[in-house]
C-alpha atoms as a PDB file:
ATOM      1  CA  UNK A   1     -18.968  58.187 117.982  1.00  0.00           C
ATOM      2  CA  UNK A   2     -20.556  60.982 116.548  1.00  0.00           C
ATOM      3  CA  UNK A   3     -22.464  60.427 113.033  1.00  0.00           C
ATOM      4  CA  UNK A   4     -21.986  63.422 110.997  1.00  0.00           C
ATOM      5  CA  UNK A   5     -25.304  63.388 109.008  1.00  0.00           C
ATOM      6  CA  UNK A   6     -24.697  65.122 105.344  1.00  0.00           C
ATOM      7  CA  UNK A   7     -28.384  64.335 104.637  1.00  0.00           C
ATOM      8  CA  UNK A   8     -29.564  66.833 106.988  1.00  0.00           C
ATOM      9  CA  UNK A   9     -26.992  69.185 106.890  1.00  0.00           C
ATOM     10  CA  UNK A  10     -27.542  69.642 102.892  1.00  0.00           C
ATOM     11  CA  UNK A  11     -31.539  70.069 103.539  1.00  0.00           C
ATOM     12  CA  UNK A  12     -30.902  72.886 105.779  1.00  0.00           C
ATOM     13  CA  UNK A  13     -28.809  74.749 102.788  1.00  0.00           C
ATOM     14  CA  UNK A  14     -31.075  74.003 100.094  1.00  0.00           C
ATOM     15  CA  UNK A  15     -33.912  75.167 102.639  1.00  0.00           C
ATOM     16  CA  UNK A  16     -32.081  78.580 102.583  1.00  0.00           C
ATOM     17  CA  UNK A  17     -31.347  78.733  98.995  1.00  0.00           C
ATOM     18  CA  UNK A  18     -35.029  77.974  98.550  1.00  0.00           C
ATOM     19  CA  UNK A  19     -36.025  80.795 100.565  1.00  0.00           C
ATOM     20  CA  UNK A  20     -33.685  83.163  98.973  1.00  0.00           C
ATOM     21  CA  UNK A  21     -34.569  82.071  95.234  1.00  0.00           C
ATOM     22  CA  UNK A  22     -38.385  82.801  96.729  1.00  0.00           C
ATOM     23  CA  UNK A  23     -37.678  85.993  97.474  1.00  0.00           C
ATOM     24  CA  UNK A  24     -35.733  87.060  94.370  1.00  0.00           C
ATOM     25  CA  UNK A  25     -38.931  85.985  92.729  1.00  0.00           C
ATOM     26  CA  UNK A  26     -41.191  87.984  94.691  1.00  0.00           C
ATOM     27  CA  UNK A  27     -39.632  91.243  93.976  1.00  0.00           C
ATOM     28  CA  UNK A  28     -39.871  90.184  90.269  1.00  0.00           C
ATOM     29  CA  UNK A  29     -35.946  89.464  89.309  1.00  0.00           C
ATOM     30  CA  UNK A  30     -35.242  86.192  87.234  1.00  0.00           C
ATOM     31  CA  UNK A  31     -33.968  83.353  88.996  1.00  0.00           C
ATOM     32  CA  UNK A  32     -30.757  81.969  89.002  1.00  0.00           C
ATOM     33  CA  UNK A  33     -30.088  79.435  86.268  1.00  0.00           C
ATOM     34  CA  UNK A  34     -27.767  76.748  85.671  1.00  0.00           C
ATOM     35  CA  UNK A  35     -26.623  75.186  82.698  1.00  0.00           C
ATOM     36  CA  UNK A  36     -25.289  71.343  82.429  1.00  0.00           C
ATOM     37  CA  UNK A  37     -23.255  70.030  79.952  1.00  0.00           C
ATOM     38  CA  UNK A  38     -23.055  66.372  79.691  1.00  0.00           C
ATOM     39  CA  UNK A  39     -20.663  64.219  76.707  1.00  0.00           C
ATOM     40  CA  UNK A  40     -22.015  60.922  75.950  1.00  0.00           C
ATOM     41  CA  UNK A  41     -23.766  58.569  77.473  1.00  0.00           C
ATOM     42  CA  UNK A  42     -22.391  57.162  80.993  1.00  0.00           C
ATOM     43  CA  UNK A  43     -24.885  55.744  83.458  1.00  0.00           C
ATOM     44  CA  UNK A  44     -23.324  57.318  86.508  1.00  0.00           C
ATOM     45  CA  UNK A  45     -23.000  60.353  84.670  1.00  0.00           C
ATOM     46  CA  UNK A  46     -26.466  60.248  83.592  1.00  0.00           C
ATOM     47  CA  UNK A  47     -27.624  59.409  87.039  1.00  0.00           C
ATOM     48  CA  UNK A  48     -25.760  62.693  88.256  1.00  0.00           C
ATOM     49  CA  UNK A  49     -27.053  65.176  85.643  1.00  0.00           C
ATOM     50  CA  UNK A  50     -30.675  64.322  86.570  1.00  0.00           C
ATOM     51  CA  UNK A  51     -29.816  64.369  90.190  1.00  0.00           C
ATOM     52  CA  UNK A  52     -28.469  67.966  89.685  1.00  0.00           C
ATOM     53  CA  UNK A  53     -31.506  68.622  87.330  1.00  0.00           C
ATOM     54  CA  UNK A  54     -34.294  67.817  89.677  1.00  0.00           C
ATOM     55  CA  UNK A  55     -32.587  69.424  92.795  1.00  0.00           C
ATOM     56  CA  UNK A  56     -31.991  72.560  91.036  1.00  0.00           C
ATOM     57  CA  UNK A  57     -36.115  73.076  89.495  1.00  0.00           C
ATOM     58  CA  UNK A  58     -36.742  71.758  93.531  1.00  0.00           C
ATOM     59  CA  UNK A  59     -35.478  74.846  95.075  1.00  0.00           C
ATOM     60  CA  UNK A  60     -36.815  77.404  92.518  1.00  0.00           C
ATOM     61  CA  UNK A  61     -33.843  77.845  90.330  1.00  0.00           C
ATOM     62  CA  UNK A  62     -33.575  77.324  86.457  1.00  0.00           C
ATOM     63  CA  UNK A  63     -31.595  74.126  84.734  1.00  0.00           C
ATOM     64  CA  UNK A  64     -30.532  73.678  81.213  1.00  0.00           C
ATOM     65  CA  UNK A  65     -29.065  70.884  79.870  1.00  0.00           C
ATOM     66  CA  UNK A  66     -27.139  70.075  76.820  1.00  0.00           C
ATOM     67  CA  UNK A  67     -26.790  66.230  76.278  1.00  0.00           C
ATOM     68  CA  UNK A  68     -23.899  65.871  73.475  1.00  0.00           C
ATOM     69  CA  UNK A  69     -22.853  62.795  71.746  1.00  0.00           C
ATOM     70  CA  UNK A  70     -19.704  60.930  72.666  1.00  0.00           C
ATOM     71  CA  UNK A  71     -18.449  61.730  69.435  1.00  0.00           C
ATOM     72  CA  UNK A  72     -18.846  65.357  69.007  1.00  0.00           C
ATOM     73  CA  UNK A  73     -16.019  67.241  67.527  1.00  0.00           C
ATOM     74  CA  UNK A  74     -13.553  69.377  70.486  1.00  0.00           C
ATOM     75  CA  UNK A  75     -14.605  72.600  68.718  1.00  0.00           C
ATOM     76  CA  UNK A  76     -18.428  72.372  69.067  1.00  0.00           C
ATOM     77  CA  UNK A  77     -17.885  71.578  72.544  1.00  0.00           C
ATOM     78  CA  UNK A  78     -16.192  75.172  72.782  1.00  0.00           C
ATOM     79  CA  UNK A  79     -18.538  76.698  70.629  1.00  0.00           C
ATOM     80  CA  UNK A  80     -21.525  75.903  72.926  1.00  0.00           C
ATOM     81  CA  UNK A  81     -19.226  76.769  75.995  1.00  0.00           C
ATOM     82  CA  UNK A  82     -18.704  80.326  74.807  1.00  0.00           C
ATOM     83  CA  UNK A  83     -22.495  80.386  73.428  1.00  0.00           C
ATOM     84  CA  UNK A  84     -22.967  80.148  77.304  1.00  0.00           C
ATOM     85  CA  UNK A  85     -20.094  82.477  78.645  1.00  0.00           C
ATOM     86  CA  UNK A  86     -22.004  85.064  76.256  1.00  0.00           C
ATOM     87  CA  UNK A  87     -25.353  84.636  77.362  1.00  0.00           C
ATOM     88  CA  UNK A  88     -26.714  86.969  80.234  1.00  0.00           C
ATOM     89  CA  UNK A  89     -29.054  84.757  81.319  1.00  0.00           C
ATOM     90  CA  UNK A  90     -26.810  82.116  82.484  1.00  0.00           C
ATOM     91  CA  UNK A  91     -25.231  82.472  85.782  1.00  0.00           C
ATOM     92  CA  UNK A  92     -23.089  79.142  86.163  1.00  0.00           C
ATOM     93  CA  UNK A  93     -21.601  76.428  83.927  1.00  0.00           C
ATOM     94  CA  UNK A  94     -21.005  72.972  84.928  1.00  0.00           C
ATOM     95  CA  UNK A  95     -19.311  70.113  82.725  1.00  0.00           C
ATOM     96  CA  UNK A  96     -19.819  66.875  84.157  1.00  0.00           C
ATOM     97  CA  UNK A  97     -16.674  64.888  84.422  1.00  0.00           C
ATOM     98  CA  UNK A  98     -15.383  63.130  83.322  1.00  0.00           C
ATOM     99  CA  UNK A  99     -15.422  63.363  79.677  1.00  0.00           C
ATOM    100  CA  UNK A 100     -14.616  60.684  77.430  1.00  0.00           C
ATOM    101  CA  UNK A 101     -10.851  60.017  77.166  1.00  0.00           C
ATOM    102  CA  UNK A 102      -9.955  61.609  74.007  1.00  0.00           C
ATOM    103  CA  UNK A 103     -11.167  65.135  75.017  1.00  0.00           C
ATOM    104  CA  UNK A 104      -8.466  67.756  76.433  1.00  0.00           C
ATOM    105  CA  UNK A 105     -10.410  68.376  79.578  1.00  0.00           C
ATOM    106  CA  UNK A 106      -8.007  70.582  81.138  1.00  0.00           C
ATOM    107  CA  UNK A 107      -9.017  72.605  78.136  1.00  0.00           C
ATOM    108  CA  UNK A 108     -12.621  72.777  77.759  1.00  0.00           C
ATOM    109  CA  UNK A 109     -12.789  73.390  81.280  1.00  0.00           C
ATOM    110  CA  UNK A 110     -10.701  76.616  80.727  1.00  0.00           C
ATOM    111  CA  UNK A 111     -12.727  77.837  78.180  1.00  0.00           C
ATOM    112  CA  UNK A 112     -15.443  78.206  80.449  1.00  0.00           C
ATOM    113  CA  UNK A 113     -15.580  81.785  82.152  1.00  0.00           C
ATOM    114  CA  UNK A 114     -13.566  81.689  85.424  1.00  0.00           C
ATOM    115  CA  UNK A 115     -16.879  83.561  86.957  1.00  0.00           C
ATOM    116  CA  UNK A 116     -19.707  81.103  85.542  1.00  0.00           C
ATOM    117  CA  UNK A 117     -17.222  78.216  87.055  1.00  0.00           C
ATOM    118  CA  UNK A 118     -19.819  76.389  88.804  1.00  0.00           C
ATOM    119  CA  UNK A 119     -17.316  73.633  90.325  1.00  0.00           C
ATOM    120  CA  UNK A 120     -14.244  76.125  90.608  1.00  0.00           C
ATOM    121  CA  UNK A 121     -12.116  73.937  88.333  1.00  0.00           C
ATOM    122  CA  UNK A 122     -11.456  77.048  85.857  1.00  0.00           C
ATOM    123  CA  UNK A 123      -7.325  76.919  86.342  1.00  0.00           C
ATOM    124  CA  UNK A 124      -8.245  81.106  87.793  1.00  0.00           C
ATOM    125  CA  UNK A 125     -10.438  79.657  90.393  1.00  0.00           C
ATOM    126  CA  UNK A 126      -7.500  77.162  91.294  1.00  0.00           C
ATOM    127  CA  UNK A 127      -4.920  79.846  91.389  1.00  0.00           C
ATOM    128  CA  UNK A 128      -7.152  82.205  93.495  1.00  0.00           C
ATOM    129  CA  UNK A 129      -8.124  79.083  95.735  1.00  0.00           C
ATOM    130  CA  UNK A 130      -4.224  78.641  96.689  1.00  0.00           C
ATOM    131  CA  UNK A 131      -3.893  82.336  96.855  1.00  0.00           C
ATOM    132  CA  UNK A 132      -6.474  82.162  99.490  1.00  0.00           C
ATOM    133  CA  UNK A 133      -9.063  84.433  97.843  1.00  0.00           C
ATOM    134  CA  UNK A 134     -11.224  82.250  96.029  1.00  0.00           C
ATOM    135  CA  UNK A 135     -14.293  83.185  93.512  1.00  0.00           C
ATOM    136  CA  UNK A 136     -16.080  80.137  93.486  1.00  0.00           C
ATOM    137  CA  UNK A 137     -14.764  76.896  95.623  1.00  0.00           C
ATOM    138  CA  UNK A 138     -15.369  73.188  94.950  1.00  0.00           C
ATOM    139  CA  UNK A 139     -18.040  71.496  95.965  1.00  0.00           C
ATOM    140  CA  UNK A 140     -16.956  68.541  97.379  1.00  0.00           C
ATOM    141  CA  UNK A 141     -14.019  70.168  99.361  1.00  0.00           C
ATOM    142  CA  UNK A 142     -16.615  73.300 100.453  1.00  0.00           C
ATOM    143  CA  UNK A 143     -19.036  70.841 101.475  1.00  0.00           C
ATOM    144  CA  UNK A 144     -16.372  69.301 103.642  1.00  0.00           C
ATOM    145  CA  UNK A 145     -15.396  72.141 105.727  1.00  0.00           C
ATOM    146  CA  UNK A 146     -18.835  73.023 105.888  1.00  0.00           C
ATOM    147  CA  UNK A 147     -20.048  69.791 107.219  1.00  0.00           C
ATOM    148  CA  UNK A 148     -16.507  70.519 109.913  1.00  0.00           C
ATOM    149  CA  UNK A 149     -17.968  73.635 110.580  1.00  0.00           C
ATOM    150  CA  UNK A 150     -21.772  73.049 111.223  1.00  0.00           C
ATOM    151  CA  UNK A 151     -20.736  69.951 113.757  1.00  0.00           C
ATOM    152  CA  UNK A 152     -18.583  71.868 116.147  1.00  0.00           C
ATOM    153  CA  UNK A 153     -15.059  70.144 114.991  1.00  0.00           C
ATOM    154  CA  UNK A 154     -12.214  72.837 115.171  1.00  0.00           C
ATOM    155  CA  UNK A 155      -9.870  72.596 112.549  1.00  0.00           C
ATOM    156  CA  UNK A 156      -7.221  75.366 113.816  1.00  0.00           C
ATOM    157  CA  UNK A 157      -3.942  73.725 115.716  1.00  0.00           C
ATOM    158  CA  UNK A 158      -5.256  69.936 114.111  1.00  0.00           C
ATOM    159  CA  UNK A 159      -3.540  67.373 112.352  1.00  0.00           C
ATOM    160  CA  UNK A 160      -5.102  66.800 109.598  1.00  0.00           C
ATOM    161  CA  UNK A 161      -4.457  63.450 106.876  1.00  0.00           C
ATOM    162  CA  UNK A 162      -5.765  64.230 102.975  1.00  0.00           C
ATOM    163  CA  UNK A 163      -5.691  61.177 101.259  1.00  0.00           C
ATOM    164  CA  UNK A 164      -5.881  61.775  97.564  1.00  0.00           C
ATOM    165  CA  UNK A 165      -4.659  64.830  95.543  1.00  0.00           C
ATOM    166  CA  UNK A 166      -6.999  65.705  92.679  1.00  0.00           C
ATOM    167  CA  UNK A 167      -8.355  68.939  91.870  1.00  0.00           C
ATOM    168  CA  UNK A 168     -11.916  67.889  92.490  1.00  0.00           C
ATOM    169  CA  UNK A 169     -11.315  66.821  95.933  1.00  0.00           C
ATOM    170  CA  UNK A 170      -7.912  65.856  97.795  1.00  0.00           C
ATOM    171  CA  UNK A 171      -5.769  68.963  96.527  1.00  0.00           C
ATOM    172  CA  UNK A 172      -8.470  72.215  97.269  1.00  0.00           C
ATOM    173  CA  UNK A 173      -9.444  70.368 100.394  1.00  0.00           C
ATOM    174  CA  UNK A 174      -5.604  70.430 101.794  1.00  0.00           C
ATOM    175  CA  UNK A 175      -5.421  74.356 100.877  1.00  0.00           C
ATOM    176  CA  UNK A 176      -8.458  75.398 102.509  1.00  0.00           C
ATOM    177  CA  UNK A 177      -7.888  73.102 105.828  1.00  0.00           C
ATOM    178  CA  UNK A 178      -4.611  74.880 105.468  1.00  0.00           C
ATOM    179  CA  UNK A 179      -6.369  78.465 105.471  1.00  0.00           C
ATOM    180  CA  UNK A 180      -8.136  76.849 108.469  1.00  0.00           C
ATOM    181  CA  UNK A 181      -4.755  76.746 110.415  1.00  0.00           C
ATOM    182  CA  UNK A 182      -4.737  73.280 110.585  1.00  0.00           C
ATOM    183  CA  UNK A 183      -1.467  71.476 109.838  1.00  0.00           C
ATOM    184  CA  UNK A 184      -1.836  69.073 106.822  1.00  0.00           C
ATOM    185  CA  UNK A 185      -0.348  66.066 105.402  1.00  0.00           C
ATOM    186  CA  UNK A 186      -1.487  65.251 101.838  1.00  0.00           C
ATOM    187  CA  UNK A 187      -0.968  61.145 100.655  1.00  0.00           C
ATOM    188  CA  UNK A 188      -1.672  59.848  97.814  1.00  0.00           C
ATOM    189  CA  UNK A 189      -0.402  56.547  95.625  1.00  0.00           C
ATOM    190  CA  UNK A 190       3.161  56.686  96.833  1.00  0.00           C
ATOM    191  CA  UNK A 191       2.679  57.142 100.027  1.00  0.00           C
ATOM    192  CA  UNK A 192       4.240  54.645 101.986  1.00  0.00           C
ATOM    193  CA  UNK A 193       3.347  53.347 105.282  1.00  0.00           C
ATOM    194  CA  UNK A 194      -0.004  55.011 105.153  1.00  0.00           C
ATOM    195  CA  UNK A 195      -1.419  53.721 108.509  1.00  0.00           C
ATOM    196  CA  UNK A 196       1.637  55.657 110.180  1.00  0.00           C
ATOM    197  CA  UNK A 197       0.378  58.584 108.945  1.00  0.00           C
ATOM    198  CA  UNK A 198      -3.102  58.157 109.930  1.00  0.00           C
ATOM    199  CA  UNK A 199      -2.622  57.356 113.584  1.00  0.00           C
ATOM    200  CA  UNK A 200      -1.546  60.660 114.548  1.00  0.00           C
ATOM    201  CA  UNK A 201      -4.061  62.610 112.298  1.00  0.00           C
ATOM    202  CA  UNK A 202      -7.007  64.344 114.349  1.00  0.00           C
ATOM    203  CA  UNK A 203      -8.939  64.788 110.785  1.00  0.00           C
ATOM    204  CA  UNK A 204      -8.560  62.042 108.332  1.00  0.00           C
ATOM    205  CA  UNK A 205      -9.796  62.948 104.897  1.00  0.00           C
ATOM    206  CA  UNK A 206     -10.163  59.788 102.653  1.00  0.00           C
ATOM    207  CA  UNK A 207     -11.048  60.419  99.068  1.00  0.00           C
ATOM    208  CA  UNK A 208      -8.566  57.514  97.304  1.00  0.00           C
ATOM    209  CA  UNK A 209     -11.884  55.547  95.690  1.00  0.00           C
ATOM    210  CA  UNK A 210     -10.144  52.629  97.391  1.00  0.00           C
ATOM    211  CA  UNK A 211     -12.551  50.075  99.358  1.00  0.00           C
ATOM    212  CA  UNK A 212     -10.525  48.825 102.358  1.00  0.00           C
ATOM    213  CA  UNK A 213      -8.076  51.194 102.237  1.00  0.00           C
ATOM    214  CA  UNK A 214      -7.310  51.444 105.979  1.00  0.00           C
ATOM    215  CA  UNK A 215      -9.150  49.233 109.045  1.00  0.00           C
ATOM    216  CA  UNK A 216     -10.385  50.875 112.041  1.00  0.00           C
ATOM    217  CA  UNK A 217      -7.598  50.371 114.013  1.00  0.00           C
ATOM    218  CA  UNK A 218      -5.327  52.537 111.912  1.00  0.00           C
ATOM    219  CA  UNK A 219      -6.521  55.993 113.437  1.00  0.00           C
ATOM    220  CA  UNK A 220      -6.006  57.901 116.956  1.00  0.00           C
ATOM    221  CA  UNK A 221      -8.610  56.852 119.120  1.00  0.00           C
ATOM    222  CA  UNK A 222     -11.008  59.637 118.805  1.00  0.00           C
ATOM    223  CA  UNK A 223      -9.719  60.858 115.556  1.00  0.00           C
ATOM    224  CA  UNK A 224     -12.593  62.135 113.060  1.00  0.00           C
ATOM    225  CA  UNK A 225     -13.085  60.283 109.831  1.00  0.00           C
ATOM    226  CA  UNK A 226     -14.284  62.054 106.966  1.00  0.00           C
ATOM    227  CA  UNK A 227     -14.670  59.233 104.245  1.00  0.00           C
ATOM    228  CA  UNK A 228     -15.389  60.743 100.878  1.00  0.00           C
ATOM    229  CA  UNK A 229     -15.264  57.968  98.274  1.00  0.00           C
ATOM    230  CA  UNK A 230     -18.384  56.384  97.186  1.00  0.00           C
ATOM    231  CA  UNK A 231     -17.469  52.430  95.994  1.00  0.00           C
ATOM    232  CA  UNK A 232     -19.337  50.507  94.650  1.00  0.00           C
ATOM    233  CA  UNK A 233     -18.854  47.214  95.518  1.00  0.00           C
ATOM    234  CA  UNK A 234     -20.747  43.428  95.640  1.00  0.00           C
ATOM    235  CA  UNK A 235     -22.095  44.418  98.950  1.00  0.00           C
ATOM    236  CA  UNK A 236     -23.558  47.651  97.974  1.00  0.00           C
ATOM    237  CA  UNK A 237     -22.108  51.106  98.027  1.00  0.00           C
ATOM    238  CA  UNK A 238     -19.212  51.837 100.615  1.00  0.00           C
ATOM    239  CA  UNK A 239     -16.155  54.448 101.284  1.00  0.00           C
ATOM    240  CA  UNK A 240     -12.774  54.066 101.421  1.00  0.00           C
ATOM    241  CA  UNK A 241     -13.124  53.336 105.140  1.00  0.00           C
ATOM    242  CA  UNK A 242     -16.981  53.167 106.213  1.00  0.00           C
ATOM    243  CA  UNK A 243     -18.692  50.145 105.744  1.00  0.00           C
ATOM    244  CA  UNK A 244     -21.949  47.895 107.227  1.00  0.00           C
ATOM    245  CA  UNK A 245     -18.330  45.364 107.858  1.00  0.00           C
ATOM    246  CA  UNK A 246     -16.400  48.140 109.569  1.00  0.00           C
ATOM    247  CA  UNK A 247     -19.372  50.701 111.198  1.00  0.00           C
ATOM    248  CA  UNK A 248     -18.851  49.194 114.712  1.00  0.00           C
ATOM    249  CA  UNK A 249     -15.362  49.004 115.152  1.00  0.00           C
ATOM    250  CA  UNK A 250     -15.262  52.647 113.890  1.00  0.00           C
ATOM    251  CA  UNK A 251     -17.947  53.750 116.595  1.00  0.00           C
ATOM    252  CA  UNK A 252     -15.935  52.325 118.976  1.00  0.00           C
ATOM    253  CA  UNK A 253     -12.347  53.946 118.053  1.00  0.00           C
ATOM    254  CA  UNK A 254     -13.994  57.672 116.423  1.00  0.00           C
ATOM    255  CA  UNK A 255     -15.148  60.414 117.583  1.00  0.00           C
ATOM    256  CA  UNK A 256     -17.174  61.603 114.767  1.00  0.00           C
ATOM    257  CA  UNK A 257     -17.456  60.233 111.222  1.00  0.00           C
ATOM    258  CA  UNK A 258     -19.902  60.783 107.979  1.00  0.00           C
ATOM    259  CA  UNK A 259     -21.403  57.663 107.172  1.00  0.00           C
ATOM    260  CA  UNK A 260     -21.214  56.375 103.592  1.00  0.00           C
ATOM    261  CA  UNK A 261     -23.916  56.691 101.695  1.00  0.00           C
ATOM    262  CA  UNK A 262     -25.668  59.908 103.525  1.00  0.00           C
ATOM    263  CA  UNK A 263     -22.009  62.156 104.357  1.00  0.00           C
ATOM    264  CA  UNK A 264     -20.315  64.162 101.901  1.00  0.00           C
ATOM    265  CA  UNK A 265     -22.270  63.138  98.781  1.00  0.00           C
ATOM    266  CA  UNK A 266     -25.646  65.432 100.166  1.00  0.00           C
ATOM    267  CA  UNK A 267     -23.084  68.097 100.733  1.00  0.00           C
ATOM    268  CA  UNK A 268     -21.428  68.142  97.279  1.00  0.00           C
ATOM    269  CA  UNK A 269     -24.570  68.569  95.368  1.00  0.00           C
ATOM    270  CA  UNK A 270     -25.959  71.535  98.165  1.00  0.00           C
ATOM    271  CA  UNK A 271     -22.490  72.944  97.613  1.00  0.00           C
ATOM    272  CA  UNK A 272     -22.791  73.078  93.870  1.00  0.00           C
ATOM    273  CA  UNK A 273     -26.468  74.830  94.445  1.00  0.00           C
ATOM    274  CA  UNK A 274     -24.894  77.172  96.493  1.00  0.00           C
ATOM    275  CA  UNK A 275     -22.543  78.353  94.311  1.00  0.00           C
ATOM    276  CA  UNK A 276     -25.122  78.553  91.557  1.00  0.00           C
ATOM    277  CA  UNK A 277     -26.954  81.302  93.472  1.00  0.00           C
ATOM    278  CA  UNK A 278     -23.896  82.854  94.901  1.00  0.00           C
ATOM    279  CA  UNK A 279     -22.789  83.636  91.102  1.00  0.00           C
ATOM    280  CA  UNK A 280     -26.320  85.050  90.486  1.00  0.00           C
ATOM    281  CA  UNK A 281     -25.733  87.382  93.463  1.00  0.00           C
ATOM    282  CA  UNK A 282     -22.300  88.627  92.554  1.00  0.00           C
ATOM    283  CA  UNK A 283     -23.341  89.428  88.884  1.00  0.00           C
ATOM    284  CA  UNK A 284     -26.659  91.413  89.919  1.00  0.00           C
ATOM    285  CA  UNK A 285     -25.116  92.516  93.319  1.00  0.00           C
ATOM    286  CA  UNK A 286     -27.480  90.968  95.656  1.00  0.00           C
END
């Protein structure tokens, strides 16, 4: 079985964008610059602003970061948003999700500017996505082709198994295998006799947050697992399918698979960097 290695694949991007951010400094432009908004105070979420924080000032580009109080009124949520829409200087907007439960997120993500969309959630950026002429795509689901891309897998004639259908990750990442050519079957909750399903996919995409969802045995022989869930779980963090339990059974029934942690997790925040200094290029025409 093939190991799909995220971790590498996402230093070689943020090697580029570090290189290109050098140069835009050398001819004496301003950097691209991100802003962060985070709503109260979850550890994960926490844990992923600074992540995004330090790996943005480590390849040259500018962060700021708004921490706001679980608490804070709807409309100074917007206010801030269109502060940032307004200003010039800021090329991309990211919200971290998810908010707290008694925020309308479907509509303080729309609020943001469609082009300063920095994960492509704006409900434009969806619409262009299924239209197949996208602005700005997701991370998570860009990373994913990306990481099918880089490692030689074709995607055109395949059958390829999305488990999950969110926006972040199961829904984008059907349409764009789609654009791909690749013939797609999307499951979810309802889905019943999932292992059926997944023993004649060629792809499997797992992104259910489900530890255990399917054993090795439930795929083609030589089928390629992407598993992008990240559990956490009594024996430390694990996907939906990868595992220390499961690892050698898979290498013995795959043909390629990202390991969990080191597979799509790199790729979603090199994505999300990416996208960053592709908005700074569109706006100044780079």
């Amino acid at each position: 079985m093939k190991l799909i290695d995220g971790k590498a694949c996402a230093q070689q991007i943020k090697a580029q964008i570090s290189k290109e951010v050098e140069m835009i400094k050398a001819i004496g432009f301003r950097v691209p610059k991100l802003a962060i908004m985070l709503v109260g105070d979850r550890p994960d979420s926490v844990s992923y602003v600074r992540s995004k924080e330090k790996t943005c000032k480590s390849l040259g580009m500018d962060c700021q970061t708004y921490f706001l109080a679980a608490d804070t009124p709807e409309e100074e949520i917007l206010k801030l948003i269109e502060k940032l829409n307004n200003d010039r200087t800021i090329d991309a907007i990211l919200i971290q999700l998810p908010l707290p439960d008694h925020y309308d997120s479907a509509r303080i993500l729309d609020f943001i500017d469609y082009r300063k969309d920095a994960d492509g959630l704006h409900l434009m950026n969806v619409g262009l996505l299924h239209l197949g002429e996208p602005y700005v795509m997701p991370c998570t689901p860009k990373g994913i082709m990306t990481l099918l891309e880089t490692n030689g897998i074709e995607v055109a004639g395949k059958h390829a198994v999305v488990i999950g259908r969110s926006q972040l990750v199961g829904e984008p990442t059907a349409q764009l295998l789609i654009r791909q050519n690749a013939t797609v079957t999307l499951c979810h909750s309802h889905t019943r006799n999932l292992p059926e399903i997944t023993k004649i996919g060629d792809i499997v995409i797992t992104a259910a947050g489900k530890p255990n969802l399917l054993k090795p045995e439930d795929f083609k022989e030589g089928a390629v697992l992407i598993d992008v869930a990240i559990n956490r779980t009594d024996e430390g963090l694990e996907g939906d399918v990868y595992s220390p339990r499961t690892r050698e059974a898979l290498e013995q029934r795959l043909g390629a698979a990202t390991p969990v942690p080191g597979g799509v997790g790199p790729m979603t925040i090199a994505m999300l960097m990416q996208n960053v200094l592709d908005m700074y290029k569109i706006k100044n025409h780079n």
